[in-house]
Protein backbone atom coordinates (compact mmCIF):
# COMPACT_ATOMS: atom_id res chain seq x y z
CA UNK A 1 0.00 0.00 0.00
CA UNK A 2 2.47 2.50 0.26
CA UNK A 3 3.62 2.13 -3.13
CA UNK A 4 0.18 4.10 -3.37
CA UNK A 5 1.81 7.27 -1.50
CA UNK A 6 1.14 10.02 -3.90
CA UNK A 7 -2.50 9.20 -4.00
CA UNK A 8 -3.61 9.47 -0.89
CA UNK A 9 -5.18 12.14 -1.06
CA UNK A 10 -8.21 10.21 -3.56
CA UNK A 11 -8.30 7.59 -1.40
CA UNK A 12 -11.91 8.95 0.16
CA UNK A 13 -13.27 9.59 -3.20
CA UNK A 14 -12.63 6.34 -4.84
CA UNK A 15 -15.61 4.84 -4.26
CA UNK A 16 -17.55 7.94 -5.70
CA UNK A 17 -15.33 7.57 -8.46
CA UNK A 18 -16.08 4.29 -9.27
CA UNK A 19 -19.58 5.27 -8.83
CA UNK A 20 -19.11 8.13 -11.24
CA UNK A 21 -17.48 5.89 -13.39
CA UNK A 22 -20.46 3.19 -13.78
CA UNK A 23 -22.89 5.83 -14.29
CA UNK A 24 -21.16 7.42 -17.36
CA UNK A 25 -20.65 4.03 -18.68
CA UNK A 26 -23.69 3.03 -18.86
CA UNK A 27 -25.05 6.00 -19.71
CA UNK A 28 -22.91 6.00 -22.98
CA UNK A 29 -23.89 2.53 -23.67
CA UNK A 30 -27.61 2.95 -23.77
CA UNK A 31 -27.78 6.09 -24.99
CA UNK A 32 -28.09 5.44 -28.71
CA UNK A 33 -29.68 2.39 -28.34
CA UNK A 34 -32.92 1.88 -30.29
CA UNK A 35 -36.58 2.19 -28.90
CA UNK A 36 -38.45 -0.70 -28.51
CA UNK A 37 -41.19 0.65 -30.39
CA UNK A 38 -39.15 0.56 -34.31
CA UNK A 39 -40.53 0.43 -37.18
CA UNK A 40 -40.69 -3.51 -38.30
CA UNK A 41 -38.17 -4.09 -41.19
CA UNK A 42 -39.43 -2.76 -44.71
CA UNK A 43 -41.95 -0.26 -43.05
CA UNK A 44 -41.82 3.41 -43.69
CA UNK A 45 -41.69 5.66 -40.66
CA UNK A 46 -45.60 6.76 -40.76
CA UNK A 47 -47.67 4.20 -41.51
CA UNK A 48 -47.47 1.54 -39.05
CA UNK A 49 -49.38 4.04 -36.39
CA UNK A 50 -51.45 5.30 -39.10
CA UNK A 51 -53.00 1.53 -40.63
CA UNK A 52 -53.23 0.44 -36.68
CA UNK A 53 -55.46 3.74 -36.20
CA UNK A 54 -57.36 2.34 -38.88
CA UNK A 55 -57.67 -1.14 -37.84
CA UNK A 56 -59.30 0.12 -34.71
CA UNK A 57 -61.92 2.77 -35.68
CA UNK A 58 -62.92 0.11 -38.69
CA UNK A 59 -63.34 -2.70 -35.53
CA UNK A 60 -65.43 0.30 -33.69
CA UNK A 61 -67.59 1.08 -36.54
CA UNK A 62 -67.92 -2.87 -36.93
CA UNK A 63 -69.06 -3.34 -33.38
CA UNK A 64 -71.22 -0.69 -33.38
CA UNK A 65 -69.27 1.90 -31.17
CA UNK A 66 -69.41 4.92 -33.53
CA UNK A 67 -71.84 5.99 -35.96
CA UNK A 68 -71.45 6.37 -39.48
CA UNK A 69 -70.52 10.14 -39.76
CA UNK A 70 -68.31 9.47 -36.60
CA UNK A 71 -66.47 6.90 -38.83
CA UNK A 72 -66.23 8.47 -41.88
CA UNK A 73 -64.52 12.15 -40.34
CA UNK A 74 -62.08 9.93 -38.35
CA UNK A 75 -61.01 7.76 -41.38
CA UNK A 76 -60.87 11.49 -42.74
CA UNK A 77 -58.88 12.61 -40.42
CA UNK A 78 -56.16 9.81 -40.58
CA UNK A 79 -55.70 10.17 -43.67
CA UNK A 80 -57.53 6.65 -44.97
C-alpha cells in the first residue's frame, strides 16, 4: 500500500469515483440504443401508427361503437 503514497489524497473519493465511473458508462452505452417501439423491417416511418389507427376505428364502426358520420370524419382525419 504505500507504493500508493502520492495518491492518498483520492483515497476517500474512490468509491464515488467508481460510482461516477459506472454511471457514465452506462449511460454512454444505452444512450443510442434503439426504442423498442421501431418500425418492423421494410416499413416506412408513418404508416405503421397510421394503418393500426385504422384497424381500430374500422373494428369500432364494426361493433357498433361509432356511428357512421363518426367513422367516416375519423377515417378522414387519418388520412384513410
Amino acid at each position: 500500500m504505500f507504493h500508493f503514497w502520492p495518491f492518498w489524497f483520492f483515497w476517500p473519493f474512490h468509491g464515488l469515483l467508481t460510482l461516477v465511473l459506472v454511471v457514465v458508462l452506462l449511460v454512454v452505452l444505452f444512450r443510442h440504443r434503439p426504442a423498442p417501439y421501431a418500425y418492423p423491417a421494410g416499413a416506412p416511418p408513418g404508416s405503421g401508427g397510421r394503418s393500426e389507427a385504422l384497424a381500430i376505428l374500422e373494428s369500432r364502426y364494426a361493433r357498433g361503437e361509432i356511428q357512421r358520420d363518426e367513422y367516416l370524419q375519423k377515417k378522414a382525419d387519418l388520412g384513410g
